[in-house]
PDB file of N, CA and C in Angstrom:
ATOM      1  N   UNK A   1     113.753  84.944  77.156  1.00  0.00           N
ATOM      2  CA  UNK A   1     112.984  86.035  77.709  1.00  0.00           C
ATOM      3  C   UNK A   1     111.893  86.424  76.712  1.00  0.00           C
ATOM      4  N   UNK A   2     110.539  86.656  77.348  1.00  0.00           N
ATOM      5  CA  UNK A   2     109.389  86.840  76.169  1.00  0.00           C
ATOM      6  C   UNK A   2     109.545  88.477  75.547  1.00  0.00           C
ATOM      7  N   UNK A   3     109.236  89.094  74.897  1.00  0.00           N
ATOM      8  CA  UNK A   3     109.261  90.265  74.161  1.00  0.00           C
ATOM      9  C   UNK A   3     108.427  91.307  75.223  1.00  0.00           C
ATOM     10  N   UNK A   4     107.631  91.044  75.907  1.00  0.00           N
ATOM     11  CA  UNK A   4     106.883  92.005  76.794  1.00  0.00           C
ATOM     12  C   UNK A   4     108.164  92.144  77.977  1.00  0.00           C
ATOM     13  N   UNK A   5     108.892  90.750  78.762  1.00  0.00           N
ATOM     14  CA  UNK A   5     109.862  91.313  79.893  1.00  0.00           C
ATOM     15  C   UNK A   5     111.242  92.154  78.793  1.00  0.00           C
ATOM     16  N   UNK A   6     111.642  91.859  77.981  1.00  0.00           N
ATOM     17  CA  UNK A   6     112.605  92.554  77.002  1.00  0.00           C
ATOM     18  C   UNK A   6     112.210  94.381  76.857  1.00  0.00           C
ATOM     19  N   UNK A   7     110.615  94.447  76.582  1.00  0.00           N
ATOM     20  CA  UNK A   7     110.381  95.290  76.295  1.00  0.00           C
ATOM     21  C   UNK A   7     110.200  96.174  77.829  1.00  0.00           C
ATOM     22  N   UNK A   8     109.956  95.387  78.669  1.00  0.00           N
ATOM     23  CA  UNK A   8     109.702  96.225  80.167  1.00  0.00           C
ATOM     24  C   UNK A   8     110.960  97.107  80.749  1.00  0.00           C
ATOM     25  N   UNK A   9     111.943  95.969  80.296  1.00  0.00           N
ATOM     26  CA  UNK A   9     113.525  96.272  81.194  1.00  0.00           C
ATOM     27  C   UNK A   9     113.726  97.433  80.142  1.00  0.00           C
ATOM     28  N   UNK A  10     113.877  97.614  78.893  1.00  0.00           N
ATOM     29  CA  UNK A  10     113.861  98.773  77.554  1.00  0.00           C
ATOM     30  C   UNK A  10     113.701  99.720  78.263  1.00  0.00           C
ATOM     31  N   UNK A  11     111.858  99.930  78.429  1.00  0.00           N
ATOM     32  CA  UNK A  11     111.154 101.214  78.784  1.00  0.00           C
ATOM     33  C   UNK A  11     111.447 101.629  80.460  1.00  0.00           C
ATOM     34  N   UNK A  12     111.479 100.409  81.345  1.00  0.00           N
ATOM     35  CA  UNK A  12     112.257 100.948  82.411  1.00  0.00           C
ATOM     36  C   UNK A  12     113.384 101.391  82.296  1.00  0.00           C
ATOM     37  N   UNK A  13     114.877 101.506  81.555  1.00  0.00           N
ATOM     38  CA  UNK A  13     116.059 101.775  81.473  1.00  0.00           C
ATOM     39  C   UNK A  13     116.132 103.314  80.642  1.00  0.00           C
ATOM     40  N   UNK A  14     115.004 103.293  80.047  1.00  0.00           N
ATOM     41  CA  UNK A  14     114.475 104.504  79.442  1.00  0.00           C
ATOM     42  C   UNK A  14     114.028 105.960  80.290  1.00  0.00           C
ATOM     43  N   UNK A  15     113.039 104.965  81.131  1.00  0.00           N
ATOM     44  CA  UNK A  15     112.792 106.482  81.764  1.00  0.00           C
ATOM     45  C   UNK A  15     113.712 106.760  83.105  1.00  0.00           C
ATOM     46  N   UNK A  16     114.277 105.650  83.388  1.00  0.00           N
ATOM     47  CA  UNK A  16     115.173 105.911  84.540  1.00  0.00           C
ATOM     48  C   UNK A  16     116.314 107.149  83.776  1.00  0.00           C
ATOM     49  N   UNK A  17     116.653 107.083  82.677  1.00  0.00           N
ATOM     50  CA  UNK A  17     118.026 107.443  82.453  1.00  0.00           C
ATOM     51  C   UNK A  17     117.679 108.667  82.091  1.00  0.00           C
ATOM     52  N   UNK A  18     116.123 109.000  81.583  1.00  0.00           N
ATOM     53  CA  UNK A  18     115.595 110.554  81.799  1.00  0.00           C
ATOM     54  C   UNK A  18     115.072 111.403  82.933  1.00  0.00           C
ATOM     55  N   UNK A  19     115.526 110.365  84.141  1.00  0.00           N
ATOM     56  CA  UNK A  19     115.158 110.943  85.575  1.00  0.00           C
ATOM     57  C   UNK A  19     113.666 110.477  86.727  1.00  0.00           C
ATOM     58  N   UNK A  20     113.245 109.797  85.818  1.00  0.00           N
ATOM     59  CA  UNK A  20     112.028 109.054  86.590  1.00  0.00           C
ATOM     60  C   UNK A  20     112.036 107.606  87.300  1.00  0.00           C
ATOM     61  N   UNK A  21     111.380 108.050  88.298  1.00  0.00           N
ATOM     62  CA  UNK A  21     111.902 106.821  89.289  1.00  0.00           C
ATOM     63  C   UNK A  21     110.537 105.661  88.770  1.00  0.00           C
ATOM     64  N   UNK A  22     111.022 104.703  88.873  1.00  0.00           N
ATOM     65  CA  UNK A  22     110.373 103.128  88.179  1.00  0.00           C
ATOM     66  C   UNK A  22     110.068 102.197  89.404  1.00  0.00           C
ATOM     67  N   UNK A  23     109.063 102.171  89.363  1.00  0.00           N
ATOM     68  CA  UNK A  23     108.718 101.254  90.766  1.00  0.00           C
ATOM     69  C   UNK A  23     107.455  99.859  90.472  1.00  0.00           C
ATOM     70  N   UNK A  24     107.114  99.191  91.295  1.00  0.00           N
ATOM     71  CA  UNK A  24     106.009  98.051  90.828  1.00  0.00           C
ATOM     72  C   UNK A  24     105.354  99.119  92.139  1.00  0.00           C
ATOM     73  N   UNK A  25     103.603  98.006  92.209  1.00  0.00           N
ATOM     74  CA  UNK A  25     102.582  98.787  93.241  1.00  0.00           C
ATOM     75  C   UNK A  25     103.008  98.676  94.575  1.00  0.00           C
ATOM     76  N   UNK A  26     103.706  97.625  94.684  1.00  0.00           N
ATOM     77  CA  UNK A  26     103.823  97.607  96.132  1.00  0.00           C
ATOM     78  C   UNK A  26     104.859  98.153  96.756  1.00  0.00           C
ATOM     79  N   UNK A  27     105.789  99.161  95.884  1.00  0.00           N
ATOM     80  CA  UNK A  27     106.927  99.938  96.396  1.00  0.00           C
ATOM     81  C   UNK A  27     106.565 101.089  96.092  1.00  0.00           C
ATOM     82  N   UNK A  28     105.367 101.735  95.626  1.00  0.00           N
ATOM     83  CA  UNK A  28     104.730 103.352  95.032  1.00  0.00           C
ATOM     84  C   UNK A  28     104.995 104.110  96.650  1.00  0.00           C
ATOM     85  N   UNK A  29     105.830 105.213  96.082  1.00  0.00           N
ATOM     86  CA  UNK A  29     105.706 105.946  97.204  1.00  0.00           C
ATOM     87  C   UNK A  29     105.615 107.347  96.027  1.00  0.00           C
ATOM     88  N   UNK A  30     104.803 108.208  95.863  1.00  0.00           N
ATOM     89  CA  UNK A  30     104.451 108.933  94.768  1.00  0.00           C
ATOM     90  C   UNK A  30     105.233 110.552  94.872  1.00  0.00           C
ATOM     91  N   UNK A  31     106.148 110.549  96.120  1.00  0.00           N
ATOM     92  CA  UNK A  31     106.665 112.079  96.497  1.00  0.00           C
ATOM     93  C   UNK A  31     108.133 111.339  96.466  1.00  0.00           C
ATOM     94  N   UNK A  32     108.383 110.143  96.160  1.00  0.00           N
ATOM     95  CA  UNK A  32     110.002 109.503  95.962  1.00  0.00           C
ATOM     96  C   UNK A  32     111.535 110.416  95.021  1.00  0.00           C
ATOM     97  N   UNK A  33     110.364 111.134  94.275  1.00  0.00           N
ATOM     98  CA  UNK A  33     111.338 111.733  92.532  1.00  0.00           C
ATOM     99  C   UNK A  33     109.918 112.627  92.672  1.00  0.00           C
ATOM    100  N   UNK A  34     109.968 113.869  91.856  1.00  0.00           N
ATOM    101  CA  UNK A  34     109.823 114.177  90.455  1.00  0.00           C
ATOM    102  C   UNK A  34     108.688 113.987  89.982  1.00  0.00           C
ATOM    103  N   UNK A  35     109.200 112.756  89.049  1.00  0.00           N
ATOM    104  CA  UNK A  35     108.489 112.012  88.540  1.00  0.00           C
ATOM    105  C   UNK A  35     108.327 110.658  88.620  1.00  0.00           C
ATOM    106  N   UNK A  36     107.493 109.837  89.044  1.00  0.00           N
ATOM    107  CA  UNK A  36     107.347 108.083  89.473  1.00  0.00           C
ATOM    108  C   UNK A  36     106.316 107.548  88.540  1.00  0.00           C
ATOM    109  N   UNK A  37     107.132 106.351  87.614  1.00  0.00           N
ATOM    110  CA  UNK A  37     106.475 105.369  86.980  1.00  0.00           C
ATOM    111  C   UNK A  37     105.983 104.435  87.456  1.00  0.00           C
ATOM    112  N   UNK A  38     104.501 104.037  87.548  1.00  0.00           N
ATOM    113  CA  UNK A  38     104.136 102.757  88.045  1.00  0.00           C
ATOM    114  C   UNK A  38     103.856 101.500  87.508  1.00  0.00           C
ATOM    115  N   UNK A  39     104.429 100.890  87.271  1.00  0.00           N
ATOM    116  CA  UNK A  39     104.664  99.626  86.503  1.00  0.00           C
ATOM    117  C   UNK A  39     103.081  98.719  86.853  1.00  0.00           C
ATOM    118  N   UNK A  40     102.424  98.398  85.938  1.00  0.00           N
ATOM    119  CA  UNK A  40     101.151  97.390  85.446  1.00  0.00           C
ATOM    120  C   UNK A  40     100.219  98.075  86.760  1.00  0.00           C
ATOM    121  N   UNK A  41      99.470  99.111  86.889  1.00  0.00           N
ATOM    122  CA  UNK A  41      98.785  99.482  88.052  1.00  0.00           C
ATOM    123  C   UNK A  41      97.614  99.344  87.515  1.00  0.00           C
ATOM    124  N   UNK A  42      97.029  99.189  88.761  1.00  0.00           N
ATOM    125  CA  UNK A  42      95.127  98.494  88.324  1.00  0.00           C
ATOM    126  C   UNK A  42      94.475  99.823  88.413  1.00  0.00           C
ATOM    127  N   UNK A  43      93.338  99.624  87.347  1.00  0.00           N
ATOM    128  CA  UNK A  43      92.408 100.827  87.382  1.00  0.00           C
ATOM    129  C   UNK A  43      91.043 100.596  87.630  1.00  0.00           C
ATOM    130  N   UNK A  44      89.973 101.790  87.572  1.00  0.00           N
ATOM    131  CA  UNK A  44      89.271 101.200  88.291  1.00  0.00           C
ATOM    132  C   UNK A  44      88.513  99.582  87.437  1.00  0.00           C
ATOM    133  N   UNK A  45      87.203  98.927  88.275  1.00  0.00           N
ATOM    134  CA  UNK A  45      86.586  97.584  87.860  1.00  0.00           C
ATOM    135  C   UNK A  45      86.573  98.147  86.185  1.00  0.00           C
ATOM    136  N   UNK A  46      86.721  97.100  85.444  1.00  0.00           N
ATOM    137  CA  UNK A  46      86.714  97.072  84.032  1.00  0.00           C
ATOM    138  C   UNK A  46      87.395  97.895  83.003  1.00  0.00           C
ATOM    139  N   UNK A  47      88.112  98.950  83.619  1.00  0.00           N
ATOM    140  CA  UNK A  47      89.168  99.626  82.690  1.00  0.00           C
ATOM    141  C   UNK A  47      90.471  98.672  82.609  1.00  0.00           C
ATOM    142  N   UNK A  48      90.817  97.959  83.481  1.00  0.00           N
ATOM    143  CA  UNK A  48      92.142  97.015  83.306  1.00  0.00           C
ATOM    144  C   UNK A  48      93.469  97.469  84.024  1.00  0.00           C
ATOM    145  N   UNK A  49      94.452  97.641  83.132  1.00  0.00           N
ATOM    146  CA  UNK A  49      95.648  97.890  83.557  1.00  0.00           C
ATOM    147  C   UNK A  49      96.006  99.024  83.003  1.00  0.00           C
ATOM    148  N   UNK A  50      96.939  99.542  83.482  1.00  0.00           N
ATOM    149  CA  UNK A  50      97.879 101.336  82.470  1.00  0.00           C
ATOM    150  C   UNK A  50      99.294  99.924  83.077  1.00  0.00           C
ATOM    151  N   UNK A  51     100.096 100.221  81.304  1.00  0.00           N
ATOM    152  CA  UNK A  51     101.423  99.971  81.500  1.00  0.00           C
ATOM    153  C   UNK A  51     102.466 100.491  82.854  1.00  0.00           C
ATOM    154  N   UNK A  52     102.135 102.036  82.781  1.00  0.00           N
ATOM    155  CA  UNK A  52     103.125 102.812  83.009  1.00  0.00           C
ATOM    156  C   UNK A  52     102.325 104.066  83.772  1.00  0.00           C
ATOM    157  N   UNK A  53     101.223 104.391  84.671  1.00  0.00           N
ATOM    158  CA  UNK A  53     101.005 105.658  84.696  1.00  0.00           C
ATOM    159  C   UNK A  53     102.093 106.252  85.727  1.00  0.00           C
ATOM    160  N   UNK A  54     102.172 107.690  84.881  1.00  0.00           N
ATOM    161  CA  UNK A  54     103.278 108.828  85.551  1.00  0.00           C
ATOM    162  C   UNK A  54     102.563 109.708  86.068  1.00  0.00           C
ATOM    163  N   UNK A  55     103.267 109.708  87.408  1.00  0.00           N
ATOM    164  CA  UNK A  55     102.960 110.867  88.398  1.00  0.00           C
ATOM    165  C   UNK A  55     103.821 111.681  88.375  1.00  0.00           C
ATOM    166  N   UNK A  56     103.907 113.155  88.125  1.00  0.00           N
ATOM    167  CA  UNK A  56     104.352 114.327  88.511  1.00  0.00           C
ATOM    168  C   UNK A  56     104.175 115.197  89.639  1.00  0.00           C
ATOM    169  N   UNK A  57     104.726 115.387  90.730  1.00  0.00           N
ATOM    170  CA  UNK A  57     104.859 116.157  91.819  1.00  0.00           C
ATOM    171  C   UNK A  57     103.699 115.153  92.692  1.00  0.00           C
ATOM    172  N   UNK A  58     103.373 114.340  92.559  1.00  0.00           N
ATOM    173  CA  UNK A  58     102.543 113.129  93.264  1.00  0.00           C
ATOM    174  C   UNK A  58     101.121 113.185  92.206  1.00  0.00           C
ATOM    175  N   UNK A  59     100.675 113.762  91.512  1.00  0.00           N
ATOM    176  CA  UNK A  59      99.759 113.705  90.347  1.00  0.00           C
ATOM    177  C   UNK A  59      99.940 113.045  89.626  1.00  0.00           C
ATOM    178  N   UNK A  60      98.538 112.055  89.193  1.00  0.00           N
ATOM    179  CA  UNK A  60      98.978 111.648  88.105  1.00  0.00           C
ATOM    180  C   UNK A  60      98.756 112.147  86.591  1.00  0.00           C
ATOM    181  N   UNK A  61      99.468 112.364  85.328  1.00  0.00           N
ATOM    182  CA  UNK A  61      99.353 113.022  84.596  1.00  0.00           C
ATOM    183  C   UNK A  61      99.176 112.149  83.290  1.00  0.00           C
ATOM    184  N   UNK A  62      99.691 111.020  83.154  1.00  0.00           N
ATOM    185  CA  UNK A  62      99.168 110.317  81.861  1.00  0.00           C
ATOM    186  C   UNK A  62      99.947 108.868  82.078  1.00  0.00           C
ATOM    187  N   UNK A  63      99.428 108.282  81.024  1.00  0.00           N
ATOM    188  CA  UNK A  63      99.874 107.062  81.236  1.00  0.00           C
ATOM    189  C   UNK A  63     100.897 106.757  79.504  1.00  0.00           C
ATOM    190  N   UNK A  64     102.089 105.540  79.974  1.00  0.00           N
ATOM    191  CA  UNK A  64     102.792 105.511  79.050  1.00  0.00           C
ATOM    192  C   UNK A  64     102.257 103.765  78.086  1.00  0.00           C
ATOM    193  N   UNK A  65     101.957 103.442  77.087  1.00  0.00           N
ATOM    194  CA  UNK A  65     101.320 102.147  76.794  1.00  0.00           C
ATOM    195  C   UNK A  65     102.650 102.006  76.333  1.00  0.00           C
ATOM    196  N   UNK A  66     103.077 100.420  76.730  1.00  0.00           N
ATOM    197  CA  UNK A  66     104.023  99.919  75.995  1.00  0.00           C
ATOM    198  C   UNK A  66     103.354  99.197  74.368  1.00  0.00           C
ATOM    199  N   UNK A  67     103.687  99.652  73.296  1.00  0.00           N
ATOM    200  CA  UNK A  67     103.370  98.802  72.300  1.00  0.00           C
ATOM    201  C   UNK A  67     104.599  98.098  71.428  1.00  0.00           C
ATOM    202  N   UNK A  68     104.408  97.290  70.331  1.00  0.00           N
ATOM    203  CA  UNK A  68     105.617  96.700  70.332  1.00  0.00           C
ATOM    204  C   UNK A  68     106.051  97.078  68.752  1.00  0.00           C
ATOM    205  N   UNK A  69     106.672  97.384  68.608  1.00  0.00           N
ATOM    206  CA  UNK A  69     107.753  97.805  67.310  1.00  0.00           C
ATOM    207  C   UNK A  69     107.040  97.737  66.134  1.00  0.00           C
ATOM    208  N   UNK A  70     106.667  98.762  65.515  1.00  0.00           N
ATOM    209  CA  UNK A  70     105.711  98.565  64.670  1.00  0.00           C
ATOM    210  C   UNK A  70     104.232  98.620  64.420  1.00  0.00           C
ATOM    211  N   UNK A  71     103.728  98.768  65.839  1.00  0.00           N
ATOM    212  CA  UNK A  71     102.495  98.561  66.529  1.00  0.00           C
ATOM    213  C   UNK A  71     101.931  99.754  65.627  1.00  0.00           C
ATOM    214  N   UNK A  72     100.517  99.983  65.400  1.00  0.00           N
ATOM    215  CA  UNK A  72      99.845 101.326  64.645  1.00  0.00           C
ATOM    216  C   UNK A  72      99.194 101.509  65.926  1.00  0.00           C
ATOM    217  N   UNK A  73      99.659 103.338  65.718  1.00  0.00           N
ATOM    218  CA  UNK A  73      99.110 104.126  67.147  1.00  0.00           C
ATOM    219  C   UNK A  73      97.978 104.328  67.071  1.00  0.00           C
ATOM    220  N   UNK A  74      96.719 103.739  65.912  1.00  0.00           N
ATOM    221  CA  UNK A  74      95.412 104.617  65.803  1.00  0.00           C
ATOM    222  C   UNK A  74      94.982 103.362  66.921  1.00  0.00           C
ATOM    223  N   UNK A  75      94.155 103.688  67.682  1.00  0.00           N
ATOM    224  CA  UNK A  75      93.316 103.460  68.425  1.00  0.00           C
ATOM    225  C   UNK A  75      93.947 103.518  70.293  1.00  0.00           C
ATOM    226  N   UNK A  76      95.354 103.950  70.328  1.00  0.00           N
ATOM    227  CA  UNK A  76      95.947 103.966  71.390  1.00  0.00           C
ATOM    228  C   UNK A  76      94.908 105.623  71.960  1.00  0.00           C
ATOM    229  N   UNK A  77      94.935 106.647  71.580  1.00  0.00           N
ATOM    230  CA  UNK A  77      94.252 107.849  71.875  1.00  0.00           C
ATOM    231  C   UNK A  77      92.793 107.061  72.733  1.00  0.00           C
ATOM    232  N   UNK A  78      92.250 106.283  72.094  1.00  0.00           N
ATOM    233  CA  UNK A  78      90.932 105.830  73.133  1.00  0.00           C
ATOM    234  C   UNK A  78      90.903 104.864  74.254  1.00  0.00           C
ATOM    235  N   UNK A  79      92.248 103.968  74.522  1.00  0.00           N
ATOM    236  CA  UNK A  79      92.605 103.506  75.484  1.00  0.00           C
ATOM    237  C   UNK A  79      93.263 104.730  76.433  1.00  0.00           C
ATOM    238  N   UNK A  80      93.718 105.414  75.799  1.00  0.00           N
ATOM    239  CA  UNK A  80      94.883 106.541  76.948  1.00  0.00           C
ATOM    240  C   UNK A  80      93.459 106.848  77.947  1.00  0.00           C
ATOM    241  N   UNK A  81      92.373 107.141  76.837  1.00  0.00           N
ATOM    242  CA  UNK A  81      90.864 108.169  77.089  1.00  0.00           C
ATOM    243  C   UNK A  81      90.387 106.397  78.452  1.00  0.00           C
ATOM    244  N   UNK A  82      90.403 106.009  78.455  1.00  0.00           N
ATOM    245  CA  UNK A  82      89.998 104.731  79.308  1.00  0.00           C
ATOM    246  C   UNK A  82      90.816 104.763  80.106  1.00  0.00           C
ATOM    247  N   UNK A  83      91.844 104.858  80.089  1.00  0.00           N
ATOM    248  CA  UNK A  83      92.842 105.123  81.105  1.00  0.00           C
ATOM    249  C   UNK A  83      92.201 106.255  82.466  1.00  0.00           C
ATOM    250  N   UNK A  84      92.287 107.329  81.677  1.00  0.00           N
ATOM    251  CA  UNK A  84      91.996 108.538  82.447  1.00  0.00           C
ATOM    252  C   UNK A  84      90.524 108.544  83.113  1.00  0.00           C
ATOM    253  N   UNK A  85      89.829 107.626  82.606  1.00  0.00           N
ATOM    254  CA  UNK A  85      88.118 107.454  82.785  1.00  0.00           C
ATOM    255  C   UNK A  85      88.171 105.964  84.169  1.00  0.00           C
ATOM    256  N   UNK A  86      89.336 105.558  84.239  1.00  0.00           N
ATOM    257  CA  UNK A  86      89.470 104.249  85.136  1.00  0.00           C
ATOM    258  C   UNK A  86      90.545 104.957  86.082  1.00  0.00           C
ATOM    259  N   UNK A  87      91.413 105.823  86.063  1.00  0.00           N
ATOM    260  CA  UNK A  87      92.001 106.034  87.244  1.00  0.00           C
ATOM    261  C   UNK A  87      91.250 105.941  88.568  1.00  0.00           C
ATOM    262  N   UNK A  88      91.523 105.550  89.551  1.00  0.00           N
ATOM    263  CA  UNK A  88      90.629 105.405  91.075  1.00  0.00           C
ATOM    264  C   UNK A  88      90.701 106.867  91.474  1.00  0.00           C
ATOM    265  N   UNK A  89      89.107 107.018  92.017  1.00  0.00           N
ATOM    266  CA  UNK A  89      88.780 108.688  92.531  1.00  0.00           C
ATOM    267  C   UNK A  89      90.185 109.233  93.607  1.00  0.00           C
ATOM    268  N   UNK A  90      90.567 107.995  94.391  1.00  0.00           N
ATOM    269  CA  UNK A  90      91.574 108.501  94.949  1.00  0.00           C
ATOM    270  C   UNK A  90      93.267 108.775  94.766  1.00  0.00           C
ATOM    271  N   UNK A  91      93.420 108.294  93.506  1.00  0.00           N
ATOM    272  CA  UNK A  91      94.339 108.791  93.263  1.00  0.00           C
ATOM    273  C   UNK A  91      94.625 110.431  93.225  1.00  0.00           C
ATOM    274  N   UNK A  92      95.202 111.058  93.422  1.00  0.00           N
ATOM    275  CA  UNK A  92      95.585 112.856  92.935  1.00  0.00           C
ATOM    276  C   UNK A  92      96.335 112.803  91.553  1.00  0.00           C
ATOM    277  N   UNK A  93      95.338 113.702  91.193  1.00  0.00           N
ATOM    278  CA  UNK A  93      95.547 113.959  89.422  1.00  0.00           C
ATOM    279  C   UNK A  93      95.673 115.322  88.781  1.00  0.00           C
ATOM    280  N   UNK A  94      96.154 115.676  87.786  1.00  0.00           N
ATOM    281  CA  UNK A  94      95.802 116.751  87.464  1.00  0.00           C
ATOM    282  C   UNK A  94      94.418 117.057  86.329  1.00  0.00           C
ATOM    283  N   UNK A  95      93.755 118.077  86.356  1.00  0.00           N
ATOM    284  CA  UNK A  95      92.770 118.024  85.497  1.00  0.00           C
ATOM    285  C   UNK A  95      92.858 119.400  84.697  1.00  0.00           C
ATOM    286  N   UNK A  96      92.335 119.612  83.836  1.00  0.00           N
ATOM    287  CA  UNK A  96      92.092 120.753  82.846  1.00  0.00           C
ATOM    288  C   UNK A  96      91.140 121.590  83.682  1.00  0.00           C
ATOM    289  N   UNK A  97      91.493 122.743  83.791  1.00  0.00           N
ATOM    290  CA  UNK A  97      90.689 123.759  84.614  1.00  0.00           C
ATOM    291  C   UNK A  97      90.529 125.617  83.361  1.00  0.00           C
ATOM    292  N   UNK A  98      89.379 125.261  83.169  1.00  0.00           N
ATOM    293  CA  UNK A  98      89.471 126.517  82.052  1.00  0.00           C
ATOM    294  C   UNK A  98      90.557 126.462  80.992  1.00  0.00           C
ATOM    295  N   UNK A  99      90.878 125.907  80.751  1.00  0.00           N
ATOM    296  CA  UNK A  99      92.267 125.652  80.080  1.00  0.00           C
ATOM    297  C   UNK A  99      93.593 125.749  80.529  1.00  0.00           C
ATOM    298  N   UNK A 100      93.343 125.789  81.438  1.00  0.00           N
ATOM    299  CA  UNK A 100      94.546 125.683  82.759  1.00  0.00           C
ATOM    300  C   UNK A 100      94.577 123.915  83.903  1.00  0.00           C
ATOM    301  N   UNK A 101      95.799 124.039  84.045  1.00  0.00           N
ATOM    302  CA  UNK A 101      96.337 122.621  84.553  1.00  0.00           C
ATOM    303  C   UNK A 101      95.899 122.988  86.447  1.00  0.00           C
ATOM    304  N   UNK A 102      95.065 122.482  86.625  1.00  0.00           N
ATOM    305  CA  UNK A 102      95.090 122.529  87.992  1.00  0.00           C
ATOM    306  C   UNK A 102      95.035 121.211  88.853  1.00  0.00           C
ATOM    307  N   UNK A 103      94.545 120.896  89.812  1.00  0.00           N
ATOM    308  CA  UNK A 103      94.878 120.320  90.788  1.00  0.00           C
ATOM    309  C   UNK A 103      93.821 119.397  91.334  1.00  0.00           C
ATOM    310  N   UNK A 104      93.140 118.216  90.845  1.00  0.00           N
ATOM    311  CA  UNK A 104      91.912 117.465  91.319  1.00  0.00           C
ATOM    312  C   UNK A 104      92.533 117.016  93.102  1.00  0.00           C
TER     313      UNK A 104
END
């Protein structure tokens, strides 16, 4: 088994066992749980992939990067920032509103 499926089944067994439901794209139903992980989801043309983005109450609120043991977190903050800049307009998200969490 390569270190990325080792590391998938990990972080899936992870957030399942903290209450979040783990799904691939073609089983996303985003009001399923809570909270729903979406396993390798496309963003928009040229941002790529998010490991993991999490939806809360059907919002999405951030994304989780799998890195691998040891990995240095400096430059993960400007992919998260690409992340959030490639989500598709239609997804439902939450956004910063005056400094308050509201509701795109």
């Amino acid at each position: 088994m390569k270190p990325e499926e080792r590391a998938r089944i990990e972080i899936d067994e992870l957030l399942v066992a903290v209450g979040w439901q783990v799904c691939d794209l073609h089983q996303v139903y985003l009001y399923g749980a809570l909270g729903v992980a979406i396993r390798e989801s496309p963003l928009n043309p040229e941002h790529g992939f998010a490991h993991y983005p999490l939806y809360v109450n059907g919002k999405a609120c951030g994304p989780i990067e799998a890195k691998t043991d040891g990995a240095p977190l400096k430059g993960v903050e400007l992919q998260s920032e690409r992340y959030a800049q490639g989500l598709p307009a239609a997804s439902p998200n939450w956004v910063a509103v005056g400094g308050w969490a509201g509701i795109a």
